[in-house]
N, C-alpha and C. Protein backbone atom coordinates (compact mmCIF):
# COMPACT_ATOMS: atom_id res chain seq x y z
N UNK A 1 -42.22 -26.78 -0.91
CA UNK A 1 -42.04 -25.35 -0.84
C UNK A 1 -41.58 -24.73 -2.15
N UNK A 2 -41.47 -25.19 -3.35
CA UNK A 2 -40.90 -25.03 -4.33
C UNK A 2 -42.23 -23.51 -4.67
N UNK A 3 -41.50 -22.46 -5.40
CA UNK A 3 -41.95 -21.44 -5.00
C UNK A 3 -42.51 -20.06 -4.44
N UNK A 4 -41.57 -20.59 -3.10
CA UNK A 4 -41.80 -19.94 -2.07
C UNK A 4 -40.44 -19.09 -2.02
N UNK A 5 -40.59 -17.82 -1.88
CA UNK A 5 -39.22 -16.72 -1.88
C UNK A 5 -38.91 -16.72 0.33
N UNK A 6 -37.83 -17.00 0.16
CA UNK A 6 -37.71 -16.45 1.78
C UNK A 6 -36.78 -15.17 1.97
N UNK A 7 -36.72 -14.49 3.00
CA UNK A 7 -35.15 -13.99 2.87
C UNK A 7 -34.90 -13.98 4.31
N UNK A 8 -33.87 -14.29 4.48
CA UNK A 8 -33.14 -14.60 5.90
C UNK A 8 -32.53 -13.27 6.75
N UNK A 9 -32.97 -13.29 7.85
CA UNK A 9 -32.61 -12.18 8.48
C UNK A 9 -31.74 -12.57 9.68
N UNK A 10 -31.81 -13.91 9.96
CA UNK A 10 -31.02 -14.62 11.19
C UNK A 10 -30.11 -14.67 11.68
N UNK A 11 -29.76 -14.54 12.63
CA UNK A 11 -27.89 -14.88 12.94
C UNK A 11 -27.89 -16.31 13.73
N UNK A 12 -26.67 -16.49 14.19
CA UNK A 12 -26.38 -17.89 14.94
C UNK A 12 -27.11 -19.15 14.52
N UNK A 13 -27.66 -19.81 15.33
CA UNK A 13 -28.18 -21.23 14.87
C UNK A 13 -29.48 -21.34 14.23
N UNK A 14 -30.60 -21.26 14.93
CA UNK A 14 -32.00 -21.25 15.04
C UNK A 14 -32.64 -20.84 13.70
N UNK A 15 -32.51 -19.85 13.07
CA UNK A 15 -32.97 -19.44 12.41
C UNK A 15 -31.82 -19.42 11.14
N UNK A 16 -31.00 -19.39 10.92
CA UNK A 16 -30.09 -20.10 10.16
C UNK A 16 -30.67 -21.55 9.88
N UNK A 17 -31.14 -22.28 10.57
CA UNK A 17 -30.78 -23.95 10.55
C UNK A 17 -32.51 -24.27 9.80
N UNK A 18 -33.52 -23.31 10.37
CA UNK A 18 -34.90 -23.33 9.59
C UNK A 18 -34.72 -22.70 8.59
N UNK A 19 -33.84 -22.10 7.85
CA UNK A 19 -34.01 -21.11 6.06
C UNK A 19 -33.18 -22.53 5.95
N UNK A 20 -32.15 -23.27 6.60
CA UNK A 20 -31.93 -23.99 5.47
C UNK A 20 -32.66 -25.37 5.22
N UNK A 21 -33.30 -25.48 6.20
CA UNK A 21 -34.43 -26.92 5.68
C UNK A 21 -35.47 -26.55 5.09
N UNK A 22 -35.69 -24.87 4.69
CA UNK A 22 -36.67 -24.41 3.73
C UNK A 22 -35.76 -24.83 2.52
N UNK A 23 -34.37 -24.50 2.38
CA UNK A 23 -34.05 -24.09 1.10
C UNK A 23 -33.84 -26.00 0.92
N UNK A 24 -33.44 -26.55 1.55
CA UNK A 24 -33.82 -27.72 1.35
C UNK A 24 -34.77 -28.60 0.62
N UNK A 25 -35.92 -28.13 0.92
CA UNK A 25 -37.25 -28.37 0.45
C UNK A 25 -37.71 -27.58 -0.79
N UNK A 26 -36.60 -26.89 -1.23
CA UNK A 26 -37.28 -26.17 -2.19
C UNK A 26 -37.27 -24.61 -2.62
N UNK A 27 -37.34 -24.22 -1.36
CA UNK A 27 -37.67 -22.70 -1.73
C UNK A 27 -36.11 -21.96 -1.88
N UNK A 28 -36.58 -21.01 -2.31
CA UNK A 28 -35.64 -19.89 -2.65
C UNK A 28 -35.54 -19.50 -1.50
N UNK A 29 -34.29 -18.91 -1.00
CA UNK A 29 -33.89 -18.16 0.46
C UNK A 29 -32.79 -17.08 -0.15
N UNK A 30 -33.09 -16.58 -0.09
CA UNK A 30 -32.02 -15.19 0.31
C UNK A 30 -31.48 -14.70 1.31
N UNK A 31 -30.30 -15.05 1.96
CA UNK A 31 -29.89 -14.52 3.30
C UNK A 31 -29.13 -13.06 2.85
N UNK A 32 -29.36 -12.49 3.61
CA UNK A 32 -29.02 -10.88 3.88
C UNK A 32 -27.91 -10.62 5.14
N UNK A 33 -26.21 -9.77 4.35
CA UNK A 33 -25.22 -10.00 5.75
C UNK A 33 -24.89 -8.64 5.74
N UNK A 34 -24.53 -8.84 6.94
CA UNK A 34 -23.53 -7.06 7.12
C UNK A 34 -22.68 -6.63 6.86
N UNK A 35 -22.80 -5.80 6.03
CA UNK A 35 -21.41 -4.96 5.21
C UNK A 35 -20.41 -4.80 5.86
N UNK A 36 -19.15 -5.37 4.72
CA UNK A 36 -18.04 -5.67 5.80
C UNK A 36 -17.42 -6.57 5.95
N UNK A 37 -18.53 -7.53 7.28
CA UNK A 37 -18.33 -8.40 8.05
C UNK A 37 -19.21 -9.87 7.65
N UNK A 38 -20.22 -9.64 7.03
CA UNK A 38 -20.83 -10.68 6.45
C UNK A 38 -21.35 -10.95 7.73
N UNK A 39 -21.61 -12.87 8.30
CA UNK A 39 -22.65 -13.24 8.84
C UNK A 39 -21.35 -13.62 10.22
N UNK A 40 -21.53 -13.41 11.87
CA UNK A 40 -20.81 -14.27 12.25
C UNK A 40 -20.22 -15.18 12.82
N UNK A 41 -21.02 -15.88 11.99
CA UNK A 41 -20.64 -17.67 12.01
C UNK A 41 -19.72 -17.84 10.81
N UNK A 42 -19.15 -16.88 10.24
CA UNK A 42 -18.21 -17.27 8.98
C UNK A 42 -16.89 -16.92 10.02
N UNK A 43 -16.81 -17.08 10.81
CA UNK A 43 -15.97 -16.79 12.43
C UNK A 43 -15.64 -18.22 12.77
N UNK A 44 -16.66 -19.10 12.44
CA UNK A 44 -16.40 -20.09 13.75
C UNK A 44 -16.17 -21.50 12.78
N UNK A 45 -14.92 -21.91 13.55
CA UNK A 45 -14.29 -22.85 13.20
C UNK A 45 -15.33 -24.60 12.64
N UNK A 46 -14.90 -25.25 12.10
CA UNK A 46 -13.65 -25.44 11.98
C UNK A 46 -13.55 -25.18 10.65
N UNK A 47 -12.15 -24.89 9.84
CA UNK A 47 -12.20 -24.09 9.10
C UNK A 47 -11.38 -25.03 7.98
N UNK A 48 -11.83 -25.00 6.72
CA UNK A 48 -11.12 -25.60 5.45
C UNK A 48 -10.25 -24.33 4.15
N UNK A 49 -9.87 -24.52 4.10
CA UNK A 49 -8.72 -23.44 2.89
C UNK A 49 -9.57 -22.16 3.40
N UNK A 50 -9.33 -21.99 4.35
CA UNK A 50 -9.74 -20.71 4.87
C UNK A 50 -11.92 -20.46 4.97
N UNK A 51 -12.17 -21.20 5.09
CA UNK A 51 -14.16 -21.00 5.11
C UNK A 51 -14.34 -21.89 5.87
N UNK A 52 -15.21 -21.30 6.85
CA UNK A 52 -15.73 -22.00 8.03
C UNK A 52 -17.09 -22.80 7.06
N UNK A 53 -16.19 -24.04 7.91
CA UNK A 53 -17.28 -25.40 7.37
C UNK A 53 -18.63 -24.74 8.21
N UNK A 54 -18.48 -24.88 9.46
CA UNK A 54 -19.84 -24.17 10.39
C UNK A 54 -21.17 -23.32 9.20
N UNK A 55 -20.75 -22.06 8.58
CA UNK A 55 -20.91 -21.71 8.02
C UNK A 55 -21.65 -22.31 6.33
N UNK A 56 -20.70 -22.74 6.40
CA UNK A 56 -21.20 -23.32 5.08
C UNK A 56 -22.30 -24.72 5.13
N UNK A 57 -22.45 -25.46 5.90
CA UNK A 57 -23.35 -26.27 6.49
C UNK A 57 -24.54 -25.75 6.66
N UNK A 58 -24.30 -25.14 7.42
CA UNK A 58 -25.74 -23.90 8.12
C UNK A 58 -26.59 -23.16 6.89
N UNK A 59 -25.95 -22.85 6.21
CA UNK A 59 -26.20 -21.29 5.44
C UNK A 59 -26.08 -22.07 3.91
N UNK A 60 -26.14 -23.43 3.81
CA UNK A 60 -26.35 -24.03 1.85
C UNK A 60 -27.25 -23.65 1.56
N UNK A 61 -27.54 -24.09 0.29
CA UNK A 61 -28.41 -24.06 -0.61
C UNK A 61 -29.20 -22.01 -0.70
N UNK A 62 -28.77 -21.47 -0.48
CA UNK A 62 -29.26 -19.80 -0.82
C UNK A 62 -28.39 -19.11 -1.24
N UNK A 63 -28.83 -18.04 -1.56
CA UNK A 63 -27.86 -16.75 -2.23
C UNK A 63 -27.70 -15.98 -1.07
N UNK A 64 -26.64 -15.07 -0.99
CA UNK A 64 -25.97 -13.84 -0.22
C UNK A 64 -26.44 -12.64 -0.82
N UNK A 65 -26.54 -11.76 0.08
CA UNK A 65 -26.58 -10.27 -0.22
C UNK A 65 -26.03 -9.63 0.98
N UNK A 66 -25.30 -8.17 0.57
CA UNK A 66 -25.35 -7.78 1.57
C UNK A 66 -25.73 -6.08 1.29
N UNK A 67 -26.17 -5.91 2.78
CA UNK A 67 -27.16 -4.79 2.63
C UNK A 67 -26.89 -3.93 3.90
């Protein structure tokens, strides 16, 4: 997929968990969050110096925006 621009519109699992076996493979992903509040699964435990591991698992390898 090297190449390939995505941008993420997803919440919760499903679609979170496919941008990141794109960005995995290669491509560029851009996830897009809500002003404010960001994405929320940055909510759900379990949590290291304050950042939900959940979160950060799910949602590697891309850039943030919020819009």
């Amino acid at each position: 997929m090297p190449g390939l621009l995505a941008v993420d519109l997803a919440r919760v699992l499903a679609g979170p968990f496919a941008m990141m076996m794109c960005a995995d493979l290669g491509a560029r992903v851009i996830k897009v969050e809500r002003p404010g509040r960001g994405d929320d699964s940055r909510t759900c435990g379990p949590f290291i110096d304050g950042r939900s591991m959940y979160f950060a698992r799910v949602n590697r390898g891309r850039q943030s925006i919020v819009r």
